[in-house]
Protein backbone atom coordinates (compact mmCIF):
# COMPACT_ATOMS: atom_id res chain seq x y z
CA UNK A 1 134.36 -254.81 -20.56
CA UNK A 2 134.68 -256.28 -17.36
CA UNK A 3 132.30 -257.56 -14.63
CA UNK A 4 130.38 -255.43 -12.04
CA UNK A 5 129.11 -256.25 -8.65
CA UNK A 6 125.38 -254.10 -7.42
CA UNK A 7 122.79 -254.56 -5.40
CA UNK A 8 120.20 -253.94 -8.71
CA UNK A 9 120.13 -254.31 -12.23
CA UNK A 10 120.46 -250.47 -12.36
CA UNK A 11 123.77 -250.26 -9.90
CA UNK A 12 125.34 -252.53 -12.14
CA UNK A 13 124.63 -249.84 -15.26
CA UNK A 14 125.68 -246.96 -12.93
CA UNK A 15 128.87 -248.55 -11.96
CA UNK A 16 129.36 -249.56 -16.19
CA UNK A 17 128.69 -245.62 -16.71
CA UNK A 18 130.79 -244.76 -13.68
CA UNK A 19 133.60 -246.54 -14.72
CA UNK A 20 133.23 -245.11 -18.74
CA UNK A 21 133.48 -241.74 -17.30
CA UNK A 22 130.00 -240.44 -16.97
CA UNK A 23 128.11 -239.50 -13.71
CA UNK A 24 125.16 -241.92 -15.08
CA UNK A 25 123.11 -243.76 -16.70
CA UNK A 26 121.66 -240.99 -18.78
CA UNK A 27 124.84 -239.43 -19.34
CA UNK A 28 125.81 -242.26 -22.02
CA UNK A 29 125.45 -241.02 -25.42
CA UNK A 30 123.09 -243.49 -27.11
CA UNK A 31 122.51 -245.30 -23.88
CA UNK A 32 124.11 -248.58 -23.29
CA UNK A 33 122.83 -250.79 -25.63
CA UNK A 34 121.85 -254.34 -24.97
CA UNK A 35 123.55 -255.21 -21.92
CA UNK A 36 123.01 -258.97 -19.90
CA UNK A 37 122.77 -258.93 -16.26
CA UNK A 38 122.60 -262.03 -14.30
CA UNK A 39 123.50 -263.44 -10.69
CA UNK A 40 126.07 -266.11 -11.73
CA UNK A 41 126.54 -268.76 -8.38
CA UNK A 42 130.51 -268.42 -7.84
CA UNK A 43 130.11 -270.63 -5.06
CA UNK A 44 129.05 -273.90 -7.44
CA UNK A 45 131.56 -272.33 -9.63
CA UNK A 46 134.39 -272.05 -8.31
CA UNK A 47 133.73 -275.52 -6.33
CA UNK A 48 133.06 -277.38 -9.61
CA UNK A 49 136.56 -275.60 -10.97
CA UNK A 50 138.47 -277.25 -7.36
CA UNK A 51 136.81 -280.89 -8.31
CA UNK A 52 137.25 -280.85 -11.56
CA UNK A 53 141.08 -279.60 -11.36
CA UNK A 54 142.25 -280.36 -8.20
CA UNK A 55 143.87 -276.77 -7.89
CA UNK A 56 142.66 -273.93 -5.61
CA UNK A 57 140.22 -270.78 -6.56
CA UNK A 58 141.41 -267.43 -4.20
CA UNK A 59 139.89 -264.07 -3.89
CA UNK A 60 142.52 -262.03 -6.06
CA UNK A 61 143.12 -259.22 -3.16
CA UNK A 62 145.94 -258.06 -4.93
CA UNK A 63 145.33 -258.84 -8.64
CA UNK A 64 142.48 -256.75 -10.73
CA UNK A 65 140.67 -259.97 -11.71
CA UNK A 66 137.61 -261.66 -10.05
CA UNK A 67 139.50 -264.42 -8.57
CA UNK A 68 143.10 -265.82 -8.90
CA UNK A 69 143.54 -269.21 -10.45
CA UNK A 70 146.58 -271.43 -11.45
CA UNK A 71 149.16 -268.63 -10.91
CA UNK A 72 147.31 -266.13 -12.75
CA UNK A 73 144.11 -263.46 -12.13
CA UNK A 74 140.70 -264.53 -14.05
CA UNK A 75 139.01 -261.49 -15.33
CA UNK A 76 135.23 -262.58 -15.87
CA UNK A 77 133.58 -265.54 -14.01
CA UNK A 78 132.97 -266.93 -18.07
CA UNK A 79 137.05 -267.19 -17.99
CA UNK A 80 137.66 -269.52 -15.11
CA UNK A 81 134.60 -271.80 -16.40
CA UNK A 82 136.09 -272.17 -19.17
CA UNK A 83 139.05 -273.50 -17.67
CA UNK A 84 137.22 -276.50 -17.57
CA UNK A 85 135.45 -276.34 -20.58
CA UNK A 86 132.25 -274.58 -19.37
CA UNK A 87 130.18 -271.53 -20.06
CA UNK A 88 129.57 -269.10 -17.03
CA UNK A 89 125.34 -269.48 -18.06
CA UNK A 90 125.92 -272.67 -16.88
CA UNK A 91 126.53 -271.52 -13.17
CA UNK A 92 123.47 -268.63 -13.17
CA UNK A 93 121.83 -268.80 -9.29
């Protein structure tokens, strides 16, 4: 499903409805369902990914992914921390 960036719980659902092809929220047949929304810290993340593997985390500027890793674009924050055998709750700010 992917990741989204917002200012507010509800910008994050508009940009999940945006992206499904609605104009909003209350477009969604059904509604959205039960949905998690949480401010994960990339910061420790990403730093505790470095130490732990001694390679590099990048912004992937050219990739569709959330950041590029070991040759290849991470799609969720949950993926890279699980490069090194972590959960992405276990970085929430």
């Amino acid at each position: 499903m992917g990741e989204y960036r917002a200012d507010s719980h509800n910008g994050a659902l508009e940009a999940l409805a945006r992206d499904s092809g609605y104009s909003n929220v209350e477009d969604v047949p059904g509604g959205l369902g039960e949905f998690i929304v949480a401010m994960v810290d990339i910061d420790k993340l990403a730093s505790e990914v470095v130490q732990a593997t001694g390679k590099s985390v990048f912004q992937d500027a050219y990739g569709s992914g959330v950041c590029y890793f070991d040759g290849e674009s991470i799609y969720s924050w949950d993926e890279l921390a699980l490069k090194i055998g972590a959960r992405v709750w276990d970085f929430l700010a």
